[in-house]
N, C-alpha and C. Protein backbone atom coordinates (compact mmCIF):
# COMPACT_ATOMS: atom_id res chain seq x y z
N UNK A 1 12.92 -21.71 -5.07
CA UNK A 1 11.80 -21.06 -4.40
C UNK A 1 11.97 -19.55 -4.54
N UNK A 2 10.85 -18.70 -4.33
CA UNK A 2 10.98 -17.18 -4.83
C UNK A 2 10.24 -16.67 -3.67
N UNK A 3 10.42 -15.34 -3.34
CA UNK A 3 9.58 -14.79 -2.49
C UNK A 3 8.91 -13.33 -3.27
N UNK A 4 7.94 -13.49 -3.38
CA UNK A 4 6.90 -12.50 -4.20
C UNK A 4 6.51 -11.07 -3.09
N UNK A 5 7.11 -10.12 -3.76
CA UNK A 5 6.88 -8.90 -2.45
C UNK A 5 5.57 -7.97 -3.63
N UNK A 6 4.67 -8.03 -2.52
CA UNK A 6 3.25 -7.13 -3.10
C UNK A 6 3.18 -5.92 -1.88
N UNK A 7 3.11 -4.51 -2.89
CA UNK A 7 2.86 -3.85 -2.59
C UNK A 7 0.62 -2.93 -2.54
N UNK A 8 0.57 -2.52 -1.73
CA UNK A 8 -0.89 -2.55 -1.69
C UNK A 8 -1.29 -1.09 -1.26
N UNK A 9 -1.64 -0.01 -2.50
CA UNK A 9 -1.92 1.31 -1.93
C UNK A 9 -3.51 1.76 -2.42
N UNK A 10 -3.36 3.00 -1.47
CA UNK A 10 -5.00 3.25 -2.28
C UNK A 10 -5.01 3.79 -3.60
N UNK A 11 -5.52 4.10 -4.64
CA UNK A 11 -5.84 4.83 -6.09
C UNK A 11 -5.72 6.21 -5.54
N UNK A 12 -5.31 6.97 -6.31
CA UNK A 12 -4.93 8.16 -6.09
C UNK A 12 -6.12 8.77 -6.52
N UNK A 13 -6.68 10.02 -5.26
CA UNK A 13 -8.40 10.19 -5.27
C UNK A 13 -9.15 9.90 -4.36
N UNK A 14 -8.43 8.27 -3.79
CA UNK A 14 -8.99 8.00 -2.55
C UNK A 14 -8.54 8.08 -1.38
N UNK A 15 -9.01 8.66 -0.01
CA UNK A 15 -9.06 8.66 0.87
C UNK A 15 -7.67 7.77 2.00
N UNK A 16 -6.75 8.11 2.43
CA UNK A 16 -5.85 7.42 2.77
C UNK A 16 -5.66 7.32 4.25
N UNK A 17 -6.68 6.72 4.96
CA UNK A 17 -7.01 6.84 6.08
C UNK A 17 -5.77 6.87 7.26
N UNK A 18 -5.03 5.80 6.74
CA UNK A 18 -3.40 5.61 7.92
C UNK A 18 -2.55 7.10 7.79
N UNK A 19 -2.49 7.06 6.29
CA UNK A 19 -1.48 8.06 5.97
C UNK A 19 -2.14 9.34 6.68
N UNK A 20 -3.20 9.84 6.35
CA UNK A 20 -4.07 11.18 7.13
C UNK A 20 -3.36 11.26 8.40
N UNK A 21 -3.69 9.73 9.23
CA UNK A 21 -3.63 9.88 10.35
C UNK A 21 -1.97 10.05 10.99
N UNK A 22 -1.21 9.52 10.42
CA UNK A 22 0.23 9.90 10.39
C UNK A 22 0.64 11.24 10.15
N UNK A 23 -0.10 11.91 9.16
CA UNK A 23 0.68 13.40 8.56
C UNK A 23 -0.23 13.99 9.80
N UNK A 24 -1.35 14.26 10.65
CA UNK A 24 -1.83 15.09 11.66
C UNK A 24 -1.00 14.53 12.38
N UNK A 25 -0.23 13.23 12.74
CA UNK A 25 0.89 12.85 14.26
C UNK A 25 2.11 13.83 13.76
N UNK A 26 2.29 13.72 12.62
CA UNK A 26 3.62 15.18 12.60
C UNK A 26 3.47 16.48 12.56
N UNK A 27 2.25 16.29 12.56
CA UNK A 27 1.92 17.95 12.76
C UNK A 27 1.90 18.36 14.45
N UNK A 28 1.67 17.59 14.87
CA UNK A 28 1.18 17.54 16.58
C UNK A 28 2.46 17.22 17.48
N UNK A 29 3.52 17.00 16.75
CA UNK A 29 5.05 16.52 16.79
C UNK A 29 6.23 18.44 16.33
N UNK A 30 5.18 19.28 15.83
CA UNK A 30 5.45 20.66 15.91
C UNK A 30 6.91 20.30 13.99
N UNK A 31 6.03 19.98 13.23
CA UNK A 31 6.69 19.64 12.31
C UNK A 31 5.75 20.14 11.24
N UNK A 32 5.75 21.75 11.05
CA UNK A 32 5.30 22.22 9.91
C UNK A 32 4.74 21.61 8.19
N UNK A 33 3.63 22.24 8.03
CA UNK A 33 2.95 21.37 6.86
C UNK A 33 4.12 21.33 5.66
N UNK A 34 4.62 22.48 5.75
CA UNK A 34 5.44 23.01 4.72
C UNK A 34 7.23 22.09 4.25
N UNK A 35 6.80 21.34 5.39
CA UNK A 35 7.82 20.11 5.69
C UNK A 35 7.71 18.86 5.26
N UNK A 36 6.27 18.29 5.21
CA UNK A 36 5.81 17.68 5.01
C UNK A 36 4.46 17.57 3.72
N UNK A 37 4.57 17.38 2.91
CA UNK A 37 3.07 17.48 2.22
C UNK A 37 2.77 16.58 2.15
N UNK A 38 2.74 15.20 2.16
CA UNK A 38 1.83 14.52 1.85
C UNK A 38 2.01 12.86 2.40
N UNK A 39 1.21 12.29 3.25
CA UNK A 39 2.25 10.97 3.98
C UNK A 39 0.77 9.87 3.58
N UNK A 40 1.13 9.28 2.23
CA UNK A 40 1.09 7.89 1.94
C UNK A 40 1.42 6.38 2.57
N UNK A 41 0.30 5.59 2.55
CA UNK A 41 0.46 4.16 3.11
C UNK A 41 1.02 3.41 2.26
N UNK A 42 1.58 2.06 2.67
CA UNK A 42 1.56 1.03 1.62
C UNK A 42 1.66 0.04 2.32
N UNK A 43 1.22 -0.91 2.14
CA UNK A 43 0.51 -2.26 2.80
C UNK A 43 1.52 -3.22 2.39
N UNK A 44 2.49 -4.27 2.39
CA UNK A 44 3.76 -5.04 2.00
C UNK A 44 3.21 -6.34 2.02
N UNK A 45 3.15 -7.65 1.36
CA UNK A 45 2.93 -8.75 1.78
C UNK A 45 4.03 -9.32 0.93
N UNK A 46 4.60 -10.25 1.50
CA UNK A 46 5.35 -10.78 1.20
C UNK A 46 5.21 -12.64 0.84
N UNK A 47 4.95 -13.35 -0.09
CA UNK A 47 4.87 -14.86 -0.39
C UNK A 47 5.74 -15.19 -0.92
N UNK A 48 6.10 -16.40 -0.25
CA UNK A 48 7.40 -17.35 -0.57
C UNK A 48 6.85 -18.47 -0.83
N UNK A 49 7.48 -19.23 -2.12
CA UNK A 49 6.99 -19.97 -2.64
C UNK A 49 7.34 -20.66 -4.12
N UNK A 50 6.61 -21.18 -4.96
CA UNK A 50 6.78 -21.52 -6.10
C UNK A 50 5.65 -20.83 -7.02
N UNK A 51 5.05 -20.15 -6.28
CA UNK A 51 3.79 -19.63 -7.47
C UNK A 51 4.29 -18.82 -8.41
N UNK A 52 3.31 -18.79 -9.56
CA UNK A 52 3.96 -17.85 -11.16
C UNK A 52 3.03 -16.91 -10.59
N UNK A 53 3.22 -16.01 -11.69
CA UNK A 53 3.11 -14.52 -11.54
C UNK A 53 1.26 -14.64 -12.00
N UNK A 54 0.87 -15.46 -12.78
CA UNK A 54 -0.34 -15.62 -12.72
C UNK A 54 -0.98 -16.17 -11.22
N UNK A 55 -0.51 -16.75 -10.85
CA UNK A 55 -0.89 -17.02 -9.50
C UNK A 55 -0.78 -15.95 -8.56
N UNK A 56 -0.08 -15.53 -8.08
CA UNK A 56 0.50 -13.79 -7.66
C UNK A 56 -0.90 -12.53 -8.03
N UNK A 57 -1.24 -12.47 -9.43
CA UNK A 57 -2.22 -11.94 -9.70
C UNK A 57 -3.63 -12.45 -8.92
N UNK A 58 -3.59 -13.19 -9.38
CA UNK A 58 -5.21 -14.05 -8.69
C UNK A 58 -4.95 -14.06 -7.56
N UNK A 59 -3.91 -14.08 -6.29
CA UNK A 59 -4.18 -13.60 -5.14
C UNK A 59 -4.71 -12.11 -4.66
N UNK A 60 -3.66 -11.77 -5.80
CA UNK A 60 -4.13 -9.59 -5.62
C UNK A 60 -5.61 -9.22 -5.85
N UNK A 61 -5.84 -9.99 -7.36
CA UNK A 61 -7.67 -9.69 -7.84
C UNK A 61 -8.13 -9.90 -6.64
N UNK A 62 -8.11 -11.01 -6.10
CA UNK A 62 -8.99 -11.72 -5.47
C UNK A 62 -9.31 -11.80 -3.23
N UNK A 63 -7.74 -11.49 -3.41
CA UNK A 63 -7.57 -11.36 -1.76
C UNK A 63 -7.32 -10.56 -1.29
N UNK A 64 -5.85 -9.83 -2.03
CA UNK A 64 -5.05 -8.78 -1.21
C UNK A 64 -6.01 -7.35 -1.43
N UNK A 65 -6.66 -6.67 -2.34
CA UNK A 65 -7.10 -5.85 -2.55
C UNK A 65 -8.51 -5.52 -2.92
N UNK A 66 -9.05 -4.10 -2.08
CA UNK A 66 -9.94 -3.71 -2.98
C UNK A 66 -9.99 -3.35 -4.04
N UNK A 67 -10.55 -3.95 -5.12
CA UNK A 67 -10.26 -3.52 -6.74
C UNK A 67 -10.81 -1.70 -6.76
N UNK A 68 -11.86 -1.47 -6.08
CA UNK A 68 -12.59 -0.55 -6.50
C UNK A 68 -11.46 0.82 -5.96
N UNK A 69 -10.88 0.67 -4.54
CA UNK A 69 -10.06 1.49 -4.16
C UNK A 69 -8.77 1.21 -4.14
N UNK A 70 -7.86 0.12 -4.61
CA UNK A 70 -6.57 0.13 -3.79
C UNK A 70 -5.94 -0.24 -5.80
N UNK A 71 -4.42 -0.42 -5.68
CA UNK A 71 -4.18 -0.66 -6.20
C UNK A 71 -2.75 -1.44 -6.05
N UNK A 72 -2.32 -2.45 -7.02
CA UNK A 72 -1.55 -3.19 -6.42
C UNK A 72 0.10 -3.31 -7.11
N UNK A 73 1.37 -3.57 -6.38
CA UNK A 73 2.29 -3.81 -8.00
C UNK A 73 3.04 -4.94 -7.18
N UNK A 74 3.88 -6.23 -7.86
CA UNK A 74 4.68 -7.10 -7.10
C UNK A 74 5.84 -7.17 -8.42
N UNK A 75 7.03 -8.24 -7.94
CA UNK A 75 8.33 -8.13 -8.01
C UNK A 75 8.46 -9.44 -7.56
């Protein structure tokens, strides 16, 4: 059995709504921009199982992500 770890971020360009909202909590935490530039999300799912990597895909196309904004990588 294998456990398939998918990672799930937005396309770079788009809008990173969590992360935004995290980098203004360290700012408000008295933690200079100049400290910080830039605070990225990433979404983790983790499946355990017997599925192939084609299977793995067709969950990502199809479930885990917006194609138009996110983008995906697994292991």
């Amino acid at each position: 059995m294998m456990i398939w770890r998918i990672e799930v971020s937005e396309k770079k360009g788009f809008y990173d709504a969590a992360g935004a909202s995290v980098e203004r909590d360290i700012r408000d935490l008295g933690i200079s921009a100049g400290k910080v530039k830039e605070v990225r999300t990433v979404g983790v799912y983790l499946i355990e199982g017997d599925a192939s990597e084609r299977d793995i895909r067709k969950v990502c196309d199809n479930l885990v992500i917006d194609p138009v904004t996110q983008d995906y990588t697994f292991s």
